[in-house]
C-alpha atoms as a PDB file:
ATOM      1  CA  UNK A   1      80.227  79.894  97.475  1.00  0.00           C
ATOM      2  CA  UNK A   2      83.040  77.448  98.864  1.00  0.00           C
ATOM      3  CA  UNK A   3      80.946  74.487  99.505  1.00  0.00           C
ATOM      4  CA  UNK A   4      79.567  75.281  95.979  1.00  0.00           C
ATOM      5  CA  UNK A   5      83.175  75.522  93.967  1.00  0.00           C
ATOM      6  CA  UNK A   6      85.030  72.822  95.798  1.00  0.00           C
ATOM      7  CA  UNK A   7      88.323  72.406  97.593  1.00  0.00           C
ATOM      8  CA  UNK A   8      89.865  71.032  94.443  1.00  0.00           C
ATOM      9  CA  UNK A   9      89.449  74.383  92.912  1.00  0.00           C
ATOM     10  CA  UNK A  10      89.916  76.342  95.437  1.00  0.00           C
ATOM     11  CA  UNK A  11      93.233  74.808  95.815  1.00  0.00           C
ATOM     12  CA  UNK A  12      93.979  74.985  92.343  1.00  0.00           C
ATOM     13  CA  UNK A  13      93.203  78.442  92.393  1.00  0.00           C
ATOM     14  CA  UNK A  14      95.199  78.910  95.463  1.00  0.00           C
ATOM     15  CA  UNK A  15      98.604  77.364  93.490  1.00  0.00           C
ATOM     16  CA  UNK A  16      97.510  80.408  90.689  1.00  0.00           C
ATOM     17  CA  UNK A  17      97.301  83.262  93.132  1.00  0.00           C
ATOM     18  CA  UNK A  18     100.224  81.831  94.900  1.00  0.00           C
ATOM     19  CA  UNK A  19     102.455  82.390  91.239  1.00  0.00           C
ATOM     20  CA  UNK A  20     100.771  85.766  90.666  1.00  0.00           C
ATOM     21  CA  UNK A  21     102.179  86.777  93.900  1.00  0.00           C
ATOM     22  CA  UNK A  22     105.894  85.636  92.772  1.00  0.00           C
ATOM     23  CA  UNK A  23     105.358  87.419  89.806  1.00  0.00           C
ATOM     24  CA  UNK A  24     103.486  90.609  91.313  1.00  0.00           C
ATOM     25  CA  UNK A  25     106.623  91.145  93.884  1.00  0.00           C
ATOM     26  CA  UNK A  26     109.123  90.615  91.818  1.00  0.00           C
ATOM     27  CA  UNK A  27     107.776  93.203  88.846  1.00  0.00           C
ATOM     28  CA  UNK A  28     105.694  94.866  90.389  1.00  0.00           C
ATOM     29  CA  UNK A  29     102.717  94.318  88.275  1.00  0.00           C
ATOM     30  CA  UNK A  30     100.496  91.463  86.587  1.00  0.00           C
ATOM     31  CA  UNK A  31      99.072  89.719  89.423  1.00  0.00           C
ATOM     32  CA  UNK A  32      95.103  90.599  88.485  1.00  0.00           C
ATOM     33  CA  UNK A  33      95.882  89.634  84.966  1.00  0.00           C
ATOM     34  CA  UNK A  34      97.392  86.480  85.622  1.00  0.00           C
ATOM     35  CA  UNK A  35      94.760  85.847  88.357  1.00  0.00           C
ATOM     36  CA  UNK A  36      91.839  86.254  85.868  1.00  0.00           C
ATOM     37  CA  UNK A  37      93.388  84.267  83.154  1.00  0.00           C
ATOM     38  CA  UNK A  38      94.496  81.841  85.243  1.00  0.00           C
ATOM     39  CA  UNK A  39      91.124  81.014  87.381  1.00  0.00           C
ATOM     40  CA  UNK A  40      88.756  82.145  84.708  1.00  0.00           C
ATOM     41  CA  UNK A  41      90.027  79.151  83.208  1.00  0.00           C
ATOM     42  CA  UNK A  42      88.385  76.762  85.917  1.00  0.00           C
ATOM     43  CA  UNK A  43      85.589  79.380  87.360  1.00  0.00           C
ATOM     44  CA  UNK A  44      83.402  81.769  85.552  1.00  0.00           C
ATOM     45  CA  UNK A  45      85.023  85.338  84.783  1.00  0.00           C
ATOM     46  CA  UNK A  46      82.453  86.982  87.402  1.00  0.00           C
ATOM     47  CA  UNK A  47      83.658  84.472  90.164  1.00  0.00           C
ATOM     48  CA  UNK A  48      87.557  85.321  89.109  1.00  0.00           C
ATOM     49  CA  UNK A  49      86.794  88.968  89.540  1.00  0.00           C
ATOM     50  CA  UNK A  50      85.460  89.216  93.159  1.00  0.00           C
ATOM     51  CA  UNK A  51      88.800  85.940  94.036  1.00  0.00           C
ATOM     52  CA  UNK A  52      91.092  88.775  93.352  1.00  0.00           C
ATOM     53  CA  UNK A  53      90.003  91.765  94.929  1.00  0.00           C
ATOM     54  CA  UNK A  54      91.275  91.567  97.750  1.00  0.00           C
ATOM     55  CA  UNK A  55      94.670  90.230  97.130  1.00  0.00           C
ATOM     56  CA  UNK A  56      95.105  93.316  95.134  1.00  0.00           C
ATOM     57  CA  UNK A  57      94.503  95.722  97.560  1.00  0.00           C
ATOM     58  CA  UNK A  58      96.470  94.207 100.055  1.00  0.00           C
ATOM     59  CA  UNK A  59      99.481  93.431  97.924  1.00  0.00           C
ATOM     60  CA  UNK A  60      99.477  96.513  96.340  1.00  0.00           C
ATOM     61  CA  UNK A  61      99.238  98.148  99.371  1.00  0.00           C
ATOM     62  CA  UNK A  62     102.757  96.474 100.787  1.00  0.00           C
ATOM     63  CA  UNK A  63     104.515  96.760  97.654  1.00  0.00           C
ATOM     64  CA  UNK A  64     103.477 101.125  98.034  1.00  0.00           C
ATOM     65  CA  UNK A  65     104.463 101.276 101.657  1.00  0.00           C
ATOM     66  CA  UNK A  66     107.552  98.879 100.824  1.00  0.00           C
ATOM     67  CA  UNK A  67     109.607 102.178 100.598  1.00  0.00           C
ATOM     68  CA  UNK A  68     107.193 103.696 103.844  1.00  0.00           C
ATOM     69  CA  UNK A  69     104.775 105.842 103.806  1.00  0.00           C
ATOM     70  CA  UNK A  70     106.248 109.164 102.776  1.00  0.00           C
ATOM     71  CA  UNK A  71     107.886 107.982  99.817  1.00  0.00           C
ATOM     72  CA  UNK A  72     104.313 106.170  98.454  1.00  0.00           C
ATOM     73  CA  UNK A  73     102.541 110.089  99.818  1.00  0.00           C
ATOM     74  CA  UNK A  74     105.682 111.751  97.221  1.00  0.00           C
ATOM     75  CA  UNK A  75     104.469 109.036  94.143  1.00  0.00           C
ATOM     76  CA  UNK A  76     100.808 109.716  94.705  1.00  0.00           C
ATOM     77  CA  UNK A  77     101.389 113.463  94.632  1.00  0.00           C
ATOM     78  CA  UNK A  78     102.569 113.392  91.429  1.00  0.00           C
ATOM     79  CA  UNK A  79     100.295 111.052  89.621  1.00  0.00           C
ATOM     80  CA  UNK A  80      97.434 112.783  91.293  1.00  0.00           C
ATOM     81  CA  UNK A  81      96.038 113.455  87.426  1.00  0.00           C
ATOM     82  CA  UNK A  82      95.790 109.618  86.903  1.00  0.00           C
ATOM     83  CA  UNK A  83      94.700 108.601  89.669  1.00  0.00           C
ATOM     84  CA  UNK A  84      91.791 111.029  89.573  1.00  0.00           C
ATOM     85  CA  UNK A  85      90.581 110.299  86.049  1.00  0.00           C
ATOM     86  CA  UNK A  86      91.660 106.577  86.427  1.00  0.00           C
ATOM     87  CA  UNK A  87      88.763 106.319  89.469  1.00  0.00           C
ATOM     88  CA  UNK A  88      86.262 108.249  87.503  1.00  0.00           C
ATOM     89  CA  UNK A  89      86.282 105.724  84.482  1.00  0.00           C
ATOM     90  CA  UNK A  90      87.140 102.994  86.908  1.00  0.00           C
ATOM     91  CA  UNK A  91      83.649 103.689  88.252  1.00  0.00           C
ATOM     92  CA  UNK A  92      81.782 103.617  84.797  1.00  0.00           C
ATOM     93  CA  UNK A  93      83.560 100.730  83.376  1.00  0.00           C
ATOM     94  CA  UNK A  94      82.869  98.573  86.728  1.00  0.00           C
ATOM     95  CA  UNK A  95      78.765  99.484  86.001  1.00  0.00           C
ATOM     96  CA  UNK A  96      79.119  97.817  82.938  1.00  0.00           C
ATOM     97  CA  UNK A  97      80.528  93.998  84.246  1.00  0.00           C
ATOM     98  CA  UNK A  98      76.788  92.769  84.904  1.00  0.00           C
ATOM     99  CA  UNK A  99      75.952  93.583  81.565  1.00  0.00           C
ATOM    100  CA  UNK A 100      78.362  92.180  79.631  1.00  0.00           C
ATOM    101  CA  UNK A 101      78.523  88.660  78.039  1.00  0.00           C
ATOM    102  CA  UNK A 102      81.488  86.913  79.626  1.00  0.00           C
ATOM    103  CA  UNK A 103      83.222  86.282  76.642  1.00  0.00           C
ATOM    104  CA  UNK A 104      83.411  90.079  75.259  1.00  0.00           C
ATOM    105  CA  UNK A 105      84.922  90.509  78.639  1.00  0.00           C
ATOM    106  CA  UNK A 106      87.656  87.878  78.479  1.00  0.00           C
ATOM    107  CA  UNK A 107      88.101  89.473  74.651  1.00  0.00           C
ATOM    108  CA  UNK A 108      88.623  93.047  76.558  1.00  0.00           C
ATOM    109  CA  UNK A 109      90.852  92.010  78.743  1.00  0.00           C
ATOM    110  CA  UNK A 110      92.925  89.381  76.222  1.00  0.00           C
ATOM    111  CA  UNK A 111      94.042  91.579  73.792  1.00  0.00           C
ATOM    112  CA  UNK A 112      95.389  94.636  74.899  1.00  0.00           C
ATOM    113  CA  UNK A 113      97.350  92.434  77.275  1.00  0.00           C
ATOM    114  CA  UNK A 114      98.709  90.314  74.468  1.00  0.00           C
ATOM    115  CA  UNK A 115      99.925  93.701  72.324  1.00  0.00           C
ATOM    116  CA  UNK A 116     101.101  95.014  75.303  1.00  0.00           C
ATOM    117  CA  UNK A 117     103.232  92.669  76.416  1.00  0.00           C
ATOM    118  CA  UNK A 118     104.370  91.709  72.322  1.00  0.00           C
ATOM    119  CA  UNK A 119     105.493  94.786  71.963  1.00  0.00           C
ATOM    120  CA  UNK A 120     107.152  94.987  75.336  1.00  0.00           C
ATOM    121  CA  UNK A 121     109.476  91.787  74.191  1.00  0.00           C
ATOM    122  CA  UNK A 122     110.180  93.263  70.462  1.00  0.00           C
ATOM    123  CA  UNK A 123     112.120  96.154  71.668  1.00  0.00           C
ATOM    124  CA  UNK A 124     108.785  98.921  71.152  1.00  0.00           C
ATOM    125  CA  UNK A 125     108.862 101.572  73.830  1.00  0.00           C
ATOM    126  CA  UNK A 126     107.348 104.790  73.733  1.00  0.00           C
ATOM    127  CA  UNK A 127     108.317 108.381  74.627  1.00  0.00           C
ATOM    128  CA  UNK A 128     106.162 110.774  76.055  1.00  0.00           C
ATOM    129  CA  UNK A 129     107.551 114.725  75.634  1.00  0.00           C
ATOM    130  CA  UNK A 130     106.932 116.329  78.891  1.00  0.00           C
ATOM    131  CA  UNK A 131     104.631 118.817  76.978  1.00  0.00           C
ATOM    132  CA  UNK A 132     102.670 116.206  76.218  1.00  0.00           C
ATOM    133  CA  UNK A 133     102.760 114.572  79.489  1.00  0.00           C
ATOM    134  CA  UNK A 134      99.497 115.560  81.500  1.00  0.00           C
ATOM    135  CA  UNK A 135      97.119 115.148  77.984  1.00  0.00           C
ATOM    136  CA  UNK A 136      99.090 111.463  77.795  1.00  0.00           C
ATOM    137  CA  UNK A 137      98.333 110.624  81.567  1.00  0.00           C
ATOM    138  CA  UNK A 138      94.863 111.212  81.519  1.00  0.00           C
ATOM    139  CA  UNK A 139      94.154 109.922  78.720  1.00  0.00           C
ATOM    140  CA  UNK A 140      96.036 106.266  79.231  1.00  0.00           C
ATOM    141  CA  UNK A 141      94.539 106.996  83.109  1.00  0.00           C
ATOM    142  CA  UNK A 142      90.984 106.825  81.152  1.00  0.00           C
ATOM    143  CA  UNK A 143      91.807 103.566  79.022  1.00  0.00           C
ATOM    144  CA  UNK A 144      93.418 102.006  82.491  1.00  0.00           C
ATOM    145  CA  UNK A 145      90.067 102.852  84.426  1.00  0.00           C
ATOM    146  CA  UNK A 146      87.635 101.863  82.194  1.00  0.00           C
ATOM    147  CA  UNK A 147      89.763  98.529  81.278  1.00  0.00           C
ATOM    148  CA  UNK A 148      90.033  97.942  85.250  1.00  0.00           C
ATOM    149  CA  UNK A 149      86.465  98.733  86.441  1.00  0.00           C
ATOM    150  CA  UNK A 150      85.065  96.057  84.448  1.00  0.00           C
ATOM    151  CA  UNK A 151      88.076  93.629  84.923  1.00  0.00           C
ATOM    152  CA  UNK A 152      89.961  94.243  87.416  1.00  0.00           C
ATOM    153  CA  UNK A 153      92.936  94.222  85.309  1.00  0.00           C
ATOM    154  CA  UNK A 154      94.556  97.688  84.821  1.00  0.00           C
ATOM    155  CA  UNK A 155      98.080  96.877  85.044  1.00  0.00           C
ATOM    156  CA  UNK A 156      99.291  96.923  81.167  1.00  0.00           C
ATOM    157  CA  UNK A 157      98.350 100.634  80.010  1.00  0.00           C
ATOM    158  CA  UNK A 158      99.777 101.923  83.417  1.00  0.00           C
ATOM    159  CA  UNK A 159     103.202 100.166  82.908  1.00  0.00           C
ATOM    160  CA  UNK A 160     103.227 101.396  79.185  1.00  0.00           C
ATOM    161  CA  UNK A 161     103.328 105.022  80.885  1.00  0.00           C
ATOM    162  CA  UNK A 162     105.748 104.875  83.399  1.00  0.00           C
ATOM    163  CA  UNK A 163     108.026 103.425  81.028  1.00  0.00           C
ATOM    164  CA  UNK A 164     107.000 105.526  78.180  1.00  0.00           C
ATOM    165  CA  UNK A 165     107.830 108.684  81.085  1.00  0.00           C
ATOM    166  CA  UNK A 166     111.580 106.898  82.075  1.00  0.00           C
ATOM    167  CA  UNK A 167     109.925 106.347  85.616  1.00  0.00           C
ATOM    168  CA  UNK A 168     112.822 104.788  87.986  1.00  0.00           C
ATOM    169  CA  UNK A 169     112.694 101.349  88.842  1.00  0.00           C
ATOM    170  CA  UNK A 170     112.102 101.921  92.103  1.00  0.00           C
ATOM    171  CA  UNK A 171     109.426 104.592  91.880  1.00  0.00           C
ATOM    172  CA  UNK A 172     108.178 102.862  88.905  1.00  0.00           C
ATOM    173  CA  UNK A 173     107.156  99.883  91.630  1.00  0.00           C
ATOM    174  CA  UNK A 174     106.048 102.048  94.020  1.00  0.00           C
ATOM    175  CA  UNK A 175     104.220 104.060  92.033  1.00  0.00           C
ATOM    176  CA  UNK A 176     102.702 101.128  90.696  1.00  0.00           C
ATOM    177  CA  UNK A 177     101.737  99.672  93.872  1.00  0.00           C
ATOM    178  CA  UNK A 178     100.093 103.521  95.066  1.00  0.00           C
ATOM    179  CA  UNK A 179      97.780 102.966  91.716  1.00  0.00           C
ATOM    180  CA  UNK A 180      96.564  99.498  91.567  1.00  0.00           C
ATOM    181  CA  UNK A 181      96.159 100.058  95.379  1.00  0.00           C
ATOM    182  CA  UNK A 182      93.775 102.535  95.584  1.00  0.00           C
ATOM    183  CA  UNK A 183      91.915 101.312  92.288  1.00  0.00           C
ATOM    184  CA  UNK A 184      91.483  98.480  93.888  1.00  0.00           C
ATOM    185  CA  UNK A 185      90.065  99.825  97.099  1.00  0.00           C
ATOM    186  CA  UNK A 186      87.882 101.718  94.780  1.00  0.00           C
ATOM    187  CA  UNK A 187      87.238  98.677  92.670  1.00  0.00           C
ATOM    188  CA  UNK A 188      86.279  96.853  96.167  1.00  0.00           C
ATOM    189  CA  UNK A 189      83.706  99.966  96.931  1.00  0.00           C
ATOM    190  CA  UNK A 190      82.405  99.810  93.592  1.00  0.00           C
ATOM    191  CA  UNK A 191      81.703  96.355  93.389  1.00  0.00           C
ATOM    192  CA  UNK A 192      79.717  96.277  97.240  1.00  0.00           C
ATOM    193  CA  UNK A 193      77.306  98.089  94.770  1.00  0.00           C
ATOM    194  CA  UNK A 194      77.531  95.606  91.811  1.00  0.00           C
ATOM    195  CA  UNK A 195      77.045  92.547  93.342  1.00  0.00           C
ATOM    196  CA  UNK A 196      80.562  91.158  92.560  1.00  0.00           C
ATOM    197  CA  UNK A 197      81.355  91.708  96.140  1.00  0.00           C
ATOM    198  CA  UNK A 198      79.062  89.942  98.776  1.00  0.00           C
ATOM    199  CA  UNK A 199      78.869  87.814 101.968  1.00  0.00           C
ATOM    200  CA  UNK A 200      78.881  85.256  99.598  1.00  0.00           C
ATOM    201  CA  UNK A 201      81.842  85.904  97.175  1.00  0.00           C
ATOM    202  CA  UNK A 202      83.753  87.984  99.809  1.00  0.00           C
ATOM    203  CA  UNK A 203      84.846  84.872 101.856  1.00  0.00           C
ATOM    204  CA  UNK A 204      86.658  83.285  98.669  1.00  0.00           C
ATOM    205  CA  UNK A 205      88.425  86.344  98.451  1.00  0.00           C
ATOM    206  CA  UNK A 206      89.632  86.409 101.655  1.00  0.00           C
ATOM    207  CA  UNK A 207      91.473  82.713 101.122  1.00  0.00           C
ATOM    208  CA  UNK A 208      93.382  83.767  98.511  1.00  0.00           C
ATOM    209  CA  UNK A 209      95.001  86.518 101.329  1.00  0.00           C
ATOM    210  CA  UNK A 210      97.387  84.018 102.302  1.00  0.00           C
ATOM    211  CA  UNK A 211      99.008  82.611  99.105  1.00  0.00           C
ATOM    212  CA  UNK A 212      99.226  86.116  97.927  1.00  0.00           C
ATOM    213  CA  UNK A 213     101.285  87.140 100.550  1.00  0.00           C
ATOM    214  CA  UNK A 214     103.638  84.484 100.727  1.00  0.00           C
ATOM    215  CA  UNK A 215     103.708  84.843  96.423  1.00  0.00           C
ATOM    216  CA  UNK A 216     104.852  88.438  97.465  1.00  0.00           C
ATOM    217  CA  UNK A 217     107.467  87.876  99.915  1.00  0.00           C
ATOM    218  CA  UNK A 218     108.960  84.909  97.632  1.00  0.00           C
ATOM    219  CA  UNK A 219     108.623  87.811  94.381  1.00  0.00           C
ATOM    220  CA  UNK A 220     110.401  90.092  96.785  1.00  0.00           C
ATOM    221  CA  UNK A 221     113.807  88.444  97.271  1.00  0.00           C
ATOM    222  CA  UNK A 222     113.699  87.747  93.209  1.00  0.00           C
ATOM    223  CA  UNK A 223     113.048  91.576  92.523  1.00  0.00           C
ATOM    224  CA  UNK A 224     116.393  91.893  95.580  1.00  0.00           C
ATOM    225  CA  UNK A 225     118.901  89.330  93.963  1.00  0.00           C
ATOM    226  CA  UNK A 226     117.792  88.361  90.335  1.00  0.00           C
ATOM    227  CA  UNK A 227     118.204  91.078  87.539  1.00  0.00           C
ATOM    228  CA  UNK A 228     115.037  92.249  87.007  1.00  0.00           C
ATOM    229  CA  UNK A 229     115.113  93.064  83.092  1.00  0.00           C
ATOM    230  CA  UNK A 230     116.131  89.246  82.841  1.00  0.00           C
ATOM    231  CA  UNK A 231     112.992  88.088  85.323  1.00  0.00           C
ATOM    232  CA  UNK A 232     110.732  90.700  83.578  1.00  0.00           C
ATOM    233  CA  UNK A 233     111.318  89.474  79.764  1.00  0.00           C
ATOM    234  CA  UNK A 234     109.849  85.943  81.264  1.00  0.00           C
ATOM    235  CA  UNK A 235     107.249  87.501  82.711  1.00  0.00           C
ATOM    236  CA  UNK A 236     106.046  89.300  79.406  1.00  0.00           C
ATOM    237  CA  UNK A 237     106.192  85.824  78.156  1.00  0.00           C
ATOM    238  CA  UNK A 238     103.871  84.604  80.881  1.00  0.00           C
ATOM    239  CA  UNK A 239     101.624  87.683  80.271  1.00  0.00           C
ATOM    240  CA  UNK A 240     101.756  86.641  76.336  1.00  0.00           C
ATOM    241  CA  UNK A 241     100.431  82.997  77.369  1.00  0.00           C
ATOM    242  CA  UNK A 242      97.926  84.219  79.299  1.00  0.00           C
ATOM    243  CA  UNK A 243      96.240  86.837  77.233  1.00  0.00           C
ATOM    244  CA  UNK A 244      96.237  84.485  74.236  1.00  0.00           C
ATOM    245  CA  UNK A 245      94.567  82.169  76.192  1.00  0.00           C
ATOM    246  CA  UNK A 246      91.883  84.932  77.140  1.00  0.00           C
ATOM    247  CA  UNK A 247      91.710  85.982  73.593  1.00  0.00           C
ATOM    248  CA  UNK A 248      91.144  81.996  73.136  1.00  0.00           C
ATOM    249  CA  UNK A 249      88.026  81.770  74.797  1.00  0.00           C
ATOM    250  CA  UNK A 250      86.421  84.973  74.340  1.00  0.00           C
ATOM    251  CA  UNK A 251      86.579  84.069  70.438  1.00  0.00           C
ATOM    252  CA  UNK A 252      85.144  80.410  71.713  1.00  0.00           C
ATOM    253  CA  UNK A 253      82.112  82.874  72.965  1.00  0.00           C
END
């Protein structure tokens, strides 16, 4: 799979993994979806999905434990509802990625990403009563799974919840992390199974490790010293670019 894609896009797709990181440490979110958009651009959508596995499990991962290890136990206690129901249809929608055409994927992905992040930047927020709260986490849970097992990208209906539930910044992150992390080990499992994962496609993975990490560390000391509603409005504007470009060519077919 390396010999066959070529170190000039490897090492463009390096430089894109490298600016998810930034953007993944110093949010706390978007790194799959900018990953996707980003190298689907240059690679086929299939070949984007198994490049980003494993930089999500591993950054999410650190950005869980970033707190340690009790803290990220307390967060997953309490979203135990979506993370349950967010691997069940994480499972089914991952059975469906051989199956569909790559541009009703890119289309799946695109635009709930763009409205997302749209309404993000106008002001629109949503409140969730706490009646309401364990119907509205496993339902969004169910749109997040599905979304993420055929994409990888489950990031935008989770942040709509945590902020929709006043989630504190810095549970909000972890929390974050304690999801995508173990949807992406799942996604990883699933995948063995689907193909998208192999001694072939794993070893591309694994290269993108490295300017992940050092994306992370670099988003890290933003998230530390830059204010982060500032830093997260240009983000949304990144996310904005890149789902229009998604919705782009999955309309191009």
């Amino acid at each position: 799979m390396i010999a066959e894609i070529g170190m000039e896009m490897l090492l463009i797709a390096a430089g894109i993994t490298l600016f998810a990181g930034v953007v993944k440490g110093a949010v706390g979110f978007a790194m799959p979806t900018i990953m996707i958009s980003g190298i689907s651009s240059i690679l086929p959508a299939e070949v984007a999905l198994s490049m980003l596995i494993l930089p999500t499990v591993m950054t999410n991962v650190t950005q869980a434990l970033r707190q340690g290890w009790r803290e990220a136990w307390v967060s997953v206690k309490r979203f135990k509802v979506y993370l349950m129901v967010g691997g069940v249809f994480l499972v089914m929608g991952a059975q469906l990625v051989s199956y569909l055409p790559p541009h009703v994927l890119l289309l799946i992905i695109g635009l709930p990403l763009t409205g997302f992040a749209l309404m993000q930047l106008l002001g629109m927020t949503f409140q969730i009563a706490p009646a309401n709260r364990l119907k509205a986490e496993a339902m969004i849970a169910s749109v997040a799974g599905f979304i993420g097992g055929m994409s990888g990208v489950w990031g935008p209906p989770t942040v709509a919840y945590l902020t929709a539930t006043n989630t504190p910044k810095k549970e909000h992150v972890r929390v974050q992390g304690a999801i995508y992390g173990l949807g992406a080990v799942a996604l990883f499992l699933v995948h063995l199974q689907t193909g998208i994962i192999s001694a072939r496609t794993l070893p591309t993975s694994a290269l993108m490790l490295l300017p992940a990490g050092i994306g992370m560390l670099i988003g890290f000391m933003i998230q530390d010293r830059l204010d982060q509603a500032k830093f997260k409005k240009a983000t949304l504007l990144v996310l904005v670019v890149a789902g229009l470009n998604l919705v782009r060519r999955g309309m191009m077919g």
